[in-house]
C-alpha atoms as a PDB file:
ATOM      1  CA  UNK A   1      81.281 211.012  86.756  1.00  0.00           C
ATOM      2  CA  UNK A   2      78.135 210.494  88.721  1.00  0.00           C
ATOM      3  CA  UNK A   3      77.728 207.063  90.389  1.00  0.00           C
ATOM      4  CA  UNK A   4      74.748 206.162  88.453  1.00  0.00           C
ATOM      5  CA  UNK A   5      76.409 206.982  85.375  1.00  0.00           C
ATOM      6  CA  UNK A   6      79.053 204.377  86.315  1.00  0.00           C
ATOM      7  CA  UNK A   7      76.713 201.321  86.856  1.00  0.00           C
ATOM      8  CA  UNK A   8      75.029 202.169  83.571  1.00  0.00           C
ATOM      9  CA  UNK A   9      78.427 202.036  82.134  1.00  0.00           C
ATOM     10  CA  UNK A  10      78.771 198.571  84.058  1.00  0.00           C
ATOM     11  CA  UNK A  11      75.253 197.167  83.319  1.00  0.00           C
ATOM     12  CA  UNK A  12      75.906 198.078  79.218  1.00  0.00           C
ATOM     13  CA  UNK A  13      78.948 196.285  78.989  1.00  0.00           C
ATOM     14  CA  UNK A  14      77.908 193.122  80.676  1.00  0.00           C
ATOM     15  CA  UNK A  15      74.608 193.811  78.188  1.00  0.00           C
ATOM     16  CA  UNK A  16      76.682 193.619  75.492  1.00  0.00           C
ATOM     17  CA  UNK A  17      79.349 190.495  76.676  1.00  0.00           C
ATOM     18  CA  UNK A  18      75.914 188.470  77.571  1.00  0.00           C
ATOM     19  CA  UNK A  19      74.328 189.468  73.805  1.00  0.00           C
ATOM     20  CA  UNK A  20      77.349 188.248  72.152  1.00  0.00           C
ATOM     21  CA  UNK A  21      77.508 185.004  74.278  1.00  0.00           C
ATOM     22  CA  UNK A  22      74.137 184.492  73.306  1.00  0.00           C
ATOM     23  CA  UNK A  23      74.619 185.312  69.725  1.00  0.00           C
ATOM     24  CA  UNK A  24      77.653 182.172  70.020  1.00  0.00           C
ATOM     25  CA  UNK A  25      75.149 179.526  71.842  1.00  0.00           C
ATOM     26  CA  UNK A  26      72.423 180.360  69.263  1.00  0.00           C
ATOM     27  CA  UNK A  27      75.415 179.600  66.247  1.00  0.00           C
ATOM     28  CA  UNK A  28      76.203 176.764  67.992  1.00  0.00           C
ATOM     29  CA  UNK A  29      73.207 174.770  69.673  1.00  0.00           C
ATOM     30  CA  UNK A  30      69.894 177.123  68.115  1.00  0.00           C
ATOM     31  CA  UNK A  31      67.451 179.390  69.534  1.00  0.00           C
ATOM     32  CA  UNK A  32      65.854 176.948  71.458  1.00  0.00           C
ATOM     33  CA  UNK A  33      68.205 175.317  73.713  1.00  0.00           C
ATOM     34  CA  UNK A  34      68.205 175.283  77.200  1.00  0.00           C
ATOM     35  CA  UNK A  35      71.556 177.166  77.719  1.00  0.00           C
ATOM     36  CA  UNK A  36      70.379 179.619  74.751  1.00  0.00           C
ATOM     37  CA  UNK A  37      66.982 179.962  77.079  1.00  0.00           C
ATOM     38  CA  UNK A  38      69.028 180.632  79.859  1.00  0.00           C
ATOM     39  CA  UNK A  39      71.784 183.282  78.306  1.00  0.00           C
ATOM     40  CA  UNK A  40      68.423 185.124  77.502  1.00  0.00           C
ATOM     41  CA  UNK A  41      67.054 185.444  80.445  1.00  0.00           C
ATOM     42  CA  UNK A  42      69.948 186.914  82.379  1.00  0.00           C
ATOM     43  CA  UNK A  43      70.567 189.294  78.835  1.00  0.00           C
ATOM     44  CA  UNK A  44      66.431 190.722  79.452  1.00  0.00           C
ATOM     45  CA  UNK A  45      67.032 191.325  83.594  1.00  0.00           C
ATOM     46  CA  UNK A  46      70.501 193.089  83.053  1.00  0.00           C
ATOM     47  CA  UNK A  47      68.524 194.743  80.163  1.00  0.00           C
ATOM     48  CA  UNK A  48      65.582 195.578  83.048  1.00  0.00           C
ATOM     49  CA  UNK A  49      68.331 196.766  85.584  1.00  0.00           C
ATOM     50  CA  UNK A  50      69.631 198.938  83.162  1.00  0.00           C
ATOM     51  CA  UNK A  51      66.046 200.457  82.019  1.00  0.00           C
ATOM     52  CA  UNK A  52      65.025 200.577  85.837  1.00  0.00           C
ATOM     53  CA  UNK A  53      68.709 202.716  86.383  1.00  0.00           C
ATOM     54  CA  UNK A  54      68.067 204.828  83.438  1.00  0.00           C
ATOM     55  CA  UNK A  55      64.622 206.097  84.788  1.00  0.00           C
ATOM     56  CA  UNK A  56      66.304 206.630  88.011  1.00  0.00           C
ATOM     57  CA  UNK A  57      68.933 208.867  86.735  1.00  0.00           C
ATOM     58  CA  UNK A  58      66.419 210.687  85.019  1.00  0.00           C
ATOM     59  CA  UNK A  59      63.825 211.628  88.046  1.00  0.00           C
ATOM     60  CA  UNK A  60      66.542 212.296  90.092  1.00  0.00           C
ATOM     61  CA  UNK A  61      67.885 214.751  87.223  1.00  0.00           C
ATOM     62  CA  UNK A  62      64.394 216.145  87.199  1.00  0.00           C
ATOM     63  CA  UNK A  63      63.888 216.172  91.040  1.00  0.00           C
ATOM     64  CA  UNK A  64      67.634 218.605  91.208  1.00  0.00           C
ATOM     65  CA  UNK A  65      66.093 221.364  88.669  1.00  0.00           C
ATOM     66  CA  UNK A  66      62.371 221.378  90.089  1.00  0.00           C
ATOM     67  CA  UNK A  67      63.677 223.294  93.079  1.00  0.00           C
END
């Protein structure tokens, strides 16, 4: 399995532990609580990181068959 392939796996299940943390604080203290505010923000740059990875994976897989 490609490195790349590996961190995505990474990256998508720390996505998902962080959306179901936040899913608990919002239960527990509402949307817009600090720590709620917080658990958001990492949840939308592990969602970047993943998006930014992705579109990696994908030029490079376009960059082997161009030649």
């Amino acid at each position: 399995m490609p490195l790349y392939s590996n961190e995505l796996m990474g990256i998508s299940i720390e996505i998902e532990r962080i959306r179901a943390q936040m899913i608990k604080l919002v239960e527990e203290h509402g949307f817009m609580h600090p720590i709620v505010q917080q658990c958001s923000g990492q949840l939308d740059l592990l969602l970047l990181s993943y998006y930014q990875l992705d579109k990696q994976l994908k030029l490079k897989g376009l960059e082997e068959y161009a030649y």
